[in-house]
Protein backbone atom coordinates (compact mmCIF):
# COMPACT_ATOMS: atom_id res chain seq x y z
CA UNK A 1 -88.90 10.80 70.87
CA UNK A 2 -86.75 13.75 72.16
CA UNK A 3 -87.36 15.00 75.50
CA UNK A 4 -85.05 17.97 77.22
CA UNK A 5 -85.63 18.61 81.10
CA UNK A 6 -84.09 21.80 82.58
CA UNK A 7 -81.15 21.65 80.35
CA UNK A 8 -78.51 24.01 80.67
CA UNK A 9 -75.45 25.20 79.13
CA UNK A 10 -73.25 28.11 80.59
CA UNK A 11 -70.26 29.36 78.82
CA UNK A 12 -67.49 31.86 80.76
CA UNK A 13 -66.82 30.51 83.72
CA UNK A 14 -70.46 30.45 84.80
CA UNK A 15 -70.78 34.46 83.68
CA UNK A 16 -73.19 33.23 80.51
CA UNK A 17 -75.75 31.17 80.34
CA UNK A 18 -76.74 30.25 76.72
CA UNK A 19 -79.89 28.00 77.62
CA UNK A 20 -81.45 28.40 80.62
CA UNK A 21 -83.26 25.40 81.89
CA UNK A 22 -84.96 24.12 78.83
CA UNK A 23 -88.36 21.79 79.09
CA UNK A 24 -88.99 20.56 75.79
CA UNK A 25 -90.35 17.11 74.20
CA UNK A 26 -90.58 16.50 70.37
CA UNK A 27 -93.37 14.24 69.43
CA UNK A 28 -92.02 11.15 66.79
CA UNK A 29 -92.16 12.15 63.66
CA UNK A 30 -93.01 15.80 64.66
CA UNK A 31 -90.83 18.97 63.08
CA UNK A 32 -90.33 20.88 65.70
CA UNK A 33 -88.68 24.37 64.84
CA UNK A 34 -86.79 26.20 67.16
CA UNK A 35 -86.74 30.28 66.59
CA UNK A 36 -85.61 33.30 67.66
CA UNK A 37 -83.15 36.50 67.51
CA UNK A 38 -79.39 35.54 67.17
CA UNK A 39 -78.03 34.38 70.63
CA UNK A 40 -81.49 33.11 72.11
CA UNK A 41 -79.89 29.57 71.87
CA UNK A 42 -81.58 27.58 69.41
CA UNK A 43 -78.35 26.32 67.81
CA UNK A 44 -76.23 25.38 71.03
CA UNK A 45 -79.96 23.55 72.17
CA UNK A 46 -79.59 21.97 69.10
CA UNK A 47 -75.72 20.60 69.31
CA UNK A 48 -76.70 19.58 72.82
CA UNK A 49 -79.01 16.85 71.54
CA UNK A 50 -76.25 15.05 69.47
CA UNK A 51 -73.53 16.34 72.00
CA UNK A 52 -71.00 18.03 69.86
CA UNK A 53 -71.54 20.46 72.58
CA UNK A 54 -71.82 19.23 76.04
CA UNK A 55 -74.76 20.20 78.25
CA UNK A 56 -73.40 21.98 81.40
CA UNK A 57 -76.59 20.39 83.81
CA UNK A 58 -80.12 18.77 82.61
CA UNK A 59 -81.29 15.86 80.70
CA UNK A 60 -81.67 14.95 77.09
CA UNK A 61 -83.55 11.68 76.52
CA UNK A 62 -83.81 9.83 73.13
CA UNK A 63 -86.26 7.44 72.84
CA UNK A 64 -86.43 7.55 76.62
CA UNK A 65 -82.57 6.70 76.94
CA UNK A 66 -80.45 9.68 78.78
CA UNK A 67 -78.35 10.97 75.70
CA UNK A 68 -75.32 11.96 78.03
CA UNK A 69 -74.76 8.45 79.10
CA UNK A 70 -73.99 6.96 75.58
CA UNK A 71 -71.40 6.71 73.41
CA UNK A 72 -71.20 9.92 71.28
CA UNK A 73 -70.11 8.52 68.08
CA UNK A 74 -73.42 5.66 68.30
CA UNK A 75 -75.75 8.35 68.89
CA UNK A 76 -74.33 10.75 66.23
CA UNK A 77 -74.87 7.85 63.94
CA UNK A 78 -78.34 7.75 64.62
CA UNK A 79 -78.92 11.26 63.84
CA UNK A 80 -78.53 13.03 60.68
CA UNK A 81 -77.17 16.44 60.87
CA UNK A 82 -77.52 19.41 58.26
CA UNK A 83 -76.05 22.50 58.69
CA UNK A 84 -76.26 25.61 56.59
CA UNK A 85 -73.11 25.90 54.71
CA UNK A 86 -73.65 22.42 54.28
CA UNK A 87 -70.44 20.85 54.54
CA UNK A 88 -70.48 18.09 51.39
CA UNK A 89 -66.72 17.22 51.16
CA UNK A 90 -65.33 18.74 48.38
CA UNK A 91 -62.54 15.99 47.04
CA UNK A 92 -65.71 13.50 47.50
CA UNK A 93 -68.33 12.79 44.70
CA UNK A 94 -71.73 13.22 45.42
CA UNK A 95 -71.81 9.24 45.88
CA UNK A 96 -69.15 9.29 48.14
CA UNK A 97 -70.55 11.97 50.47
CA UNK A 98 -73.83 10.37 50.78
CA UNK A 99 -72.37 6.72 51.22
CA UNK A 100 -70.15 8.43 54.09
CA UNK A 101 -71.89 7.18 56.80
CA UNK A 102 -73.41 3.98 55.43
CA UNK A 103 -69.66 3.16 55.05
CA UNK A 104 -68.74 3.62 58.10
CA UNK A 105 -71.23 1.53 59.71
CA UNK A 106 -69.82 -1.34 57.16
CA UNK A 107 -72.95 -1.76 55.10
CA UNK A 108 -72.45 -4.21 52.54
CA UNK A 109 -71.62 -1.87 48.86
CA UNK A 110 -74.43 -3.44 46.92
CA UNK A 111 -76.56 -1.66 49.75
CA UNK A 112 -74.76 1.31 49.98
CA UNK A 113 -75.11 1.87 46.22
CA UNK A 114 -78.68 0.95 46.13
CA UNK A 115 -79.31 3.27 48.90
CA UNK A 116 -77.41 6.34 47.27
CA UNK A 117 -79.53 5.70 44.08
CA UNK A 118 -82.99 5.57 46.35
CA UNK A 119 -82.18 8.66 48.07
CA UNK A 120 -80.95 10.87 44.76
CA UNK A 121 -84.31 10.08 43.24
CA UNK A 122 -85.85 10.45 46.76
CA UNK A 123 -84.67 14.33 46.58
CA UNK A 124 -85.00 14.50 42.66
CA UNK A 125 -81.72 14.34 41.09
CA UNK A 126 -81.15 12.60 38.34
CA UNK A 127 -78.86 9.63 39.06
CA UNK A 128 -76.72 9.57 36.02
CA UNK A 129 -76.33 12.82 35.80
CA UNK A 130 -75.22 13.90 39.31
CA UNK A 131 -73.87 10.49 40.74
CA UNK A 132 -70.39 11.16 40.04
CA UNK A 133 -70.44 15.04 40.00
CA UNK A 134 -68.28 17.03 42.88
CA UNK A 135 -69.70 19.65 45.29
CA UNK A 136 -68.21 22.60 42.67
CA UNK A 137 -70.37 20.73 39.92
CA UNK A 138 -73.30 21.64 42.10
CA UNK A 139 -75.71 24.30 42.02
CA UNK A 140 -76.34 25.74 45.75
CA UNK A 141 -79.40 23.75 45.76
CA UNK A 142 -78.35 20.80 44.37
CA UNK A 143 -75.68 20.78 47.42
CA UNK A 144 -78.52 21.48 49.85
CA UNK A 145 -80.37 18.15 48.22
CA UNK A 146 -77.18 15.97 48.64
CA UNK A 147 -76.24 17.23 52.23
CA UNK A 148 -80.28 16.23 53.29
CA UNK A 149 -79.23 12.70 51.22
CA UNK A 150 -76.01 12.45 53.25
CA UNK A 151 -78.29 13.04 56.53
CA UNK A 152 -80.74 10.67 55.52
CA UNK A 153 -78.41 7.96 54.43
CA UNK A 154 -78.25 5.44 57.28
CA UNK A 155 -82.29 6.24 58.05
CA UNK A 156 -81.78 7.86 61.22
CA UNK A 157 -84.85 8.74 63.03
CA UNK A 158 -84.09 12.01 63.95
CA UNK A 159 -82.60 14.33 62.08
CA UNK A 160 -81.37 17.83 63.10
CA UNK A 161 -81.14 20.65 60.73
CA UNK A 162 -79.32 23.98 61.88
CA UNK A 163 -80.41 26.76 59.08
CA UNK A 164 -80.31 24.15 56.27
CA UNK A 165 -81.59 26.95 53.61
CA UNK A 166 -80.13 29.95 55.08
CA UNK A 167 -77.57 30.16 52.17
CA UNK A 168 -79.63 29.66 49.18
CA UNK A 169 -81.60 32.40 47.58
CA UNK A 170 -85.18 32.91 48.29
CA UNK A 171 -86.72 30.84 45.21
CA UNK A 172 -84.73 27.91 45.60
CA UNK A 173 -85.40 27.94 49.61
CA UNK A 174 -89.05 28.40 48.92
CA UNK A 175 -88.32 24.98 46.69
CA UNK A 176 -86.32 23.30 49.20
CA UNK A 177 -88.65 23.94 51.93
CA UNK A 178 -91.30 22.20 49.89
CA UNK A 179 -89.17 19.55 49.03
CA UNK A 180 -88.55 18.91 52.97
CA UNK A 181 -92.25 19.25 53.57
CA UNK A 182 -92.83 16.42 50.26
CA UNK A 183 -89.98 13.91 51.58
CA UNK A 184 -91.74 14.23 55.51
CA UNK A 185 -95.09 13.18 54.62
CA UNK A 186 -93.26 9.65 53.18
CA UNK A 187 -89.84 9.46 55.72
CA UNK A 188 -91.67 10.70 59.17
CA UNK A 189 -88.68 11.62 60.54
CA UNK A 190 -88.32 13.43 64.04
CA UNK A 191 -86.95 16.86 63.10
CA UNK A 192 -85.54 19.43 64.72
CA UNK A 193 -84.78 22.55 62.96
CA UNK A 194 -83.18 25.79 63.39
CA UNK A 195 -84.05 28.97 61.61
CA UNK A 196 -84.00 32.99 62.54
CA UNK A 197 -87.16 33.53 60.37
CA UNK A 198 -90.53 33.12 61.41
CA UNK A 199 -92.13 32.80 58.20
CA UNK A 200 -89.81 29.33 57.83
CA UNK A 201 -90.76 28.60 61.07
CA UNK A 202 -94.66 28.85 60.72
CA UNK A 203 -94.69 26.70 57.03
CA UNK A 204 -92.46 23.87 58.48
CA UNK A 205 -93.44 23.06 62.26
CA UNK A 206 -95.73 20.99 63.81
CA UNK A 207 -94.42 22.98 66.55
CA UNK A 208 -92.67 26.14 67.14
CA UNK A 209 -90.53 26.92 70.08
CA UNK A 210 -89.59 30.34 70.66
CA UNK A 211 -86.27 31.20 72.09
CA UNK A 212 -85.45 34.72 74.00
CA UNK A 213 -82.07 34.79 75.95
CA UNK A 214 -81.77 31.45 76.45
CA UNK A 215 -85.09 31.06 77.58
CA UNK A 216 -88.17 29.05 75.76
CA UNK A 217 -91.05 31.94 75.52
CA UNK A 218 -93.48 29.77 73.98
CA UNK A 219 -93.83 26.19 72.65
CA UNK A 220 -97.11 25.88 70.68
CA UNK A 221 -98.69 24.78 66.67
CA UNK A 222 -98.45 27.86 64.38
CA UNK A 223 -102.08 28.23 64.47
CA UNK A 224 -101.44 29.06 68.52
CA UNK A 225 -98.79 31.17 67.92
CA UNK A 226 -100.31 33.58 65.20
CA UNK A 227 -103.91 33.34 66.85
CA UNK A 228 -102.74 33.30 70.40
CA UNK A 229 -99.33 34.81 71.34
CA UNK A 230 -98.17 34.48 75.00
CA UNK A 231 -97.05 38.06 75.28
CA UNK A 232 -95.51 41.25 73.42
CA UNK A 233 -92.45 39.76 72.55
CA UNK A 234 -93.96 37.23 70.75
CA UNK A 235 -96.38 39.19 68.61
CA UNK A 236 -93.60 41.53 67.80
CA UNK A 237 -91.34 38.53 66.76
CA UNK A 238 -94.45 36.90 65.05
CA UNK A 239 -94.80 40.48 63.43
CA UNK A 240 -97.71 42.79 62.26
CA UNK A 241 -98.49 40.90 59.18
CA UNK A 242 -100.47 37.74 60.89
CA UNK A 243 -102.77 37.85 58.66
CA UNK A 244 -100.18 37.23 55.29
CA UNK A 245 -98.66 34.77 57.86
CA UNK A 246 -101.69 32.40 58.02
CA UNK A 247 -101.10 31.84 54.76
CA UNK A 248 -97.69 29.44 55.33
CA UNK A 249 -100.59 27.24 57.46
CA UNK A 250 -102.65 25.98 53.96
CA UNK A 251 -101.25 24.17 51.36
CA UNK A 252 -102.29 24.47 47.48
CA UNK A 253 -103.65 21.06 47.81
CA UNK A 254 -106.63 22.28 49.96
CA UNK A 255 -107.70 25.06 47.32
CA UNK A 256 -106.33 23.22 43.99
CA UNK A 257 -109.21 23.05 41.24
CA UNK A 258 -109.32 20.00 39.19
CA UNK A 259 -112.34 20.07 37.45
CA UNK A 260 -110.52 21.95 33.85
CA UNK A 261 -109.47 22.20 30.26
CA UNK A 262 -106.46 21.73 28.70
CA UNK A 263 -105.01 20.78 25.13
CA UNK A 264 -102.41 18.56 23.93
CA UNK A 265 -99.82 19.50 21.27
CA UNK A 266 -101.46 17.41 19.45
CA UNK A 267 -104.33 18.83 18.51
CA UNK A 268 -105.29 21.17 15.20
CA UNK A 269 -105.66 24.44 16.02
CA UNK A 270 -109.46 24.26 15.26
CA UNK A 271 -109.82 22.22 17.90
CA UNK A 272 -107.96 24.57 20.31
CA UNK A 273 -109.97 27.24 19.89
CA UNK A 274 -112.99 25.16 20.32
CA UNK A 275 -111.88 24.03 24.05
CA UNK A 276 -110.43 27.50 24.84
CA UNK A 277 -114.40 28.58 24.06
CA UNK A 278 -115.65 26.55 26.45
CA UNK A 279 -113.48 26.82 28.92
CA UNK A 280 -114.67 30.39 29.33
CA UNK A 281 -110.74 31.45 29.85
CA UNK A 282 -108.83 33.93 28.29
CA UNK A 283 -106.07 31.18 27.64
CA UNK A 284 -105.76 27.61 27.99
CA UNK A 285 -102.56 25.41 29.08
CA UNK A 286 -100.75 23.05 26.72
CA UNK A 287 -99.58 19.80 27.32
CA UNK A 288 -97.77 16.78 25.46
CA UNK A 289 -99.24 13.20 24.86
CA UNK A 290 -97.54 12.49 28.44
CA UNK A 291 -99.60 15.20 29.88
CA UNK A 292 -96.33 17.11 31.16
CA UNK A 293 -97.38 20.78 31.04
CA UNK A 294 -95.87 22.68 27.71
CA UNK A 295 -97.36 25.93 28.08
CA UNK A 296 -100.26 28.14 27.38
CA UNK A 297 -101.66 29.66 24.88
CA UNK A 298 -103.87 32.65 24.34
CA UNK A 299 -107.18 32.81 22.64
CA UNK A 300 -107.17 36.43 21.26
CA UNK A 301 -103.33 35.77 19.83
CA UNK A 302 -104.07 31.91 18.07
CA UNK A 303 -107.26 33.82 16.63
CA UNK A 304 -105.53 36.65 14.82
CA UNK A 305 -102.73 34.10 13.26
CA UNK A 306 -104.66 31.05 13.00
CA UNK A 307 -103.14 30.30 9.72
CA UNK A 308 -100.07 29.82 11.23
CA UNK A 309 -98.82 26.77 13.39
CA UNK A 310 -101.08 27.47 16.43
CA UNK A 311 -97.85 25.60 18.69
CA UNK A 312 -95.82 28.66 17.66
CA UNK A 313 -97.89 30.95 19.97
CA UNK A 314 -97.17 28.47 23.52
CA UNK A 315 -95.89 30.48 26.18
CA UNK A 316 -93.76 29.56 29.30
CA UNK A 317 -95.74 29.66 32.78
CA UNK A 318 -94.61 29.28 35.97
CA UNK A 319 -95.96 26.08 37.97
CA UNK A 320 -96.05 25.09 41.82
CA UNK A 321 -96.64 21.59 43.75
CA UNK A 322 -99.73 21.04 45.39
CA UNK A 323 -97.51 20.66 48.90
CA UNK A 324 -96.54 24.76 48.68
CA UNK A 325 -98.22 27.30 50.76
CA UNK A 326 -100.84 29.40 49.60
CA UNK A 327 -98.18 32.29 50.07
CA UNK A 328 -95.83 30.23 47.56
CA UNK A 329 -98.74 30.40 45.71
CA UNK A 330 -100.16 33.87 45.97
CA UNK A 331 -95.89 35.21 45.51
CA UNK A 332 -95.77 33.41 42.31
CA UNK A 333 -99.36 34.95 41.05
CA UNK A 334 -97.97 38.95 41.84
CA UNK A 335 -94.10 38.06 40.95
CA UNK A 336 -95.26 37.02 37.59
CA UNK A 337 -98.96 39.10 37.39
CA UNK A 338 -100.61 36.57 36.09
CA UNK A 339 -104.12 34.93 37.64
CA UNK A 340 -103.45 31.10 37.27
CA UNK A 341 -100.84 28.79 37.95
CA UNK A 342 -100.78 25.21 37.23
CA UNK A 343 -100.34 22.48 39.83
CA UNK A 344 -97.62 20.23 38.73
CA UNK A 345 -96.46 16.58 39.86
CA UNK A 346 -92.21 16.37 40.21
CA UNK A 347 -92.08 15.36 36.73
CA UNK A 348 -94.13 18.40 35.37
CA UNK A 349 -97.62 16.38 34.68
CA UNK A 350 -100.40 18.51 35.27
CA UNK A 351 -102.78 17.98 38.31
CA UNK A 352 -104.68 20.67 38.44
CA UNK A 353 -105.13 24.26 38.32
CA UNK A 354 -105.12 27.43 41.24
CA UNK A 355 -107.08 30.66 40.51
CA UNK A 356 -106.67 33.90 41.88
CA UNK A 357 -110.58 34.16 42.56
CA UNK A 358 -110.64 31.05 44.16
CA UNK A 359 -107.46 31.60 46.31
CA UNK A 360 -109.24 34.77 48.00
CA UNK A 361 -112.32 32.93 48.01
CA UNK A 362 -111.22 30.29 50.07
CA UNK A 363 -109.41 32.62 52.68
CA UNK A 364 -112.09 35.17 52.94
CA UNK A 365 -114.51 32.05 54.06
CA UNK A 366 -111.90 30.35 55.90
CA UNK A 367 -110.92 33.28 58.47
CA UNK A 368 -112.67 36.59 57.63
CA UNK A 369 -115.93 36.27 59.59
């Protein structure tokens, strides 16, 4: 799909060189993440492949067509672009900024409204409620979701994303980078994507190029990387904490336990207590008739008030999607102490649970030989 040959870009008269001679081809429908320290030259490599910054020598081949020979503004359109401070227009709705391009490639506005509508729900906001909102209406990563919609809204193929969670605190980014990581396994888009942190770099890639002085150091899966590193520099960047690392490389889907009890708000308390017995737990989780998760409740608690309404005693417990990393996972257990978390679809029904026990199970017979 993308395919760089010894490209090149010099600044200063010729005094620096930025990127040195670059070989590099991104599969179709392949994320390819481009890393390193700040001025290695992952984000002029990545302006060079939609040209808002012209390559000083090399090649860059779309689809097997020599980018520097077309038009810039038809190959921009054929390429989302997300940036980091994300760049929604601020005297634009949220429909406005998304239709922006659609617009301007004179789609018809019964498509460019149903396409807005397909993509809010695509990143899961609610329609009504954020359609007409501005960017200042906007949590940070609500505007994050909109600027990916915006990218995404004439279906480009490739899409290039420069630090797209960089500004966003750690929680939401861990959410976003899910969310990314959901929306790739249905859109297959070719993705290139620019971050300074490793840990980003090893949960989203297929591939992971890393960048020192304008140089590629090594282009390889993240299993390569953390298993094999090329040289010094690379296991320092990678860090002393492979191990922790590996985790980003499983998902909660591969160690998610489905086979387990649960009540519904519904039931008397009798009946509660009866499940939470054979369920052999400490606690069991709650949901309504829909089977969206409520809660959980705890055995030795509902036991010493059971003449009270047992649904007074339902706690709050934080959930993850069964397309997070084991370290989403395994962050959420210690942030929160608790041993359990419960795997949850986008509109809270509960899949399945994730244990402690069988978390360290599973990595122990996995890796530790």
């Amino acid at each position: 799909m993308i395919k760089l040959e010894n490209l090149t870009k010099v600044y200063q008269g010729g005094q620096k060189e930025a990127v040195h001679e670059l070989n590099l081809e991104i599969d179709k429908g392949e994320i390819c993440v481009l890393v390193g320290p700040s001025g290695c030259g992952k984000t002029t490599t990545l302006k060079m492949i939609n040209r808002l910054i012209e390559p000083t020598s090399g090649k860059i081949f779309i689809d097997g067509v020599n980018a520097v020979q077309q038009d810039k503004n038809k190959l921009r359109r054929k390429i989302g672009y997300v940036i980091q401070q994300i760049g929604l227009f601020p005297h634009m709705t949220v429909k406005e900024n998304i239709a922006t391009v659609p617009q301007l490639l004179n789609w018809d506005p019964k498509k460019v409204d149903m396409r807005v509508e397909e993509l809010l729900n695509l990143i899961g906001l609610d329609v009504s409620e954020n359609i007409d909102k501005y960017p200042h209406e906007l949590s940070g990563g609500q505007k994050q979701r909109v600027g990916v919609a915006r990218a995404m809204a004439a279906d480009p193929p490739i899409m290039l994303m420069d630090e797209p969670f960089g500004a966003v605190d750690p929680i939401t980014r861990s959410d976003l980078q899910n969310e990314l990581l959901r929306l790739q396994k249905s859109i297959k888009k070719t993705i290139c994507f620019v971050t300074h942190d490793i840990d980003e770099a090893i949960k989203m890639g297929d591939k992971i190029a890393i960048m020192y002085e304008g140089e590629l150091i090594q282009y390889d899966s993240p299993k390569k990387l953390l298993f094999n590193p090329k040289n010094e520099f690379v296991e320092d960047f990678i860090g002393s904490d492979r191990g922790l690392k590996v985790l980003n490389l499983m998902k909660i889907e591969e160690i998610m336990d489905k086979n387990f009890k649960s009540v519904e708000i519904t039931d008397d308390c009798d009946q509660v207590l009866k499940k939470i017995e054979q369920s052999t737990r400490s606690s069991i989780l709650v949901t309504d008739q829909e089977n969206k998760l409520i809660g959980y409740v705890n055995f030795k608690r509902l036991k010493e008030h059971k003449k009270n309404k047992w649904c007074d005693f339902i706690k709050e417990i934080p959930v993850i999607e069964e397309n997070a990393s084991l370290k989403d996972g395994l962050n959420k257990m210690i942030e929160n102490d608790i041993i359990l978390l419960p795997v949850v679809d986008r509109s809270c029904r509960l899949q399945a649970i994730v244990t402690m026990d069988r978390l360290k199970s599973y990595i122990s017979n996995k890796y530790i030989k």
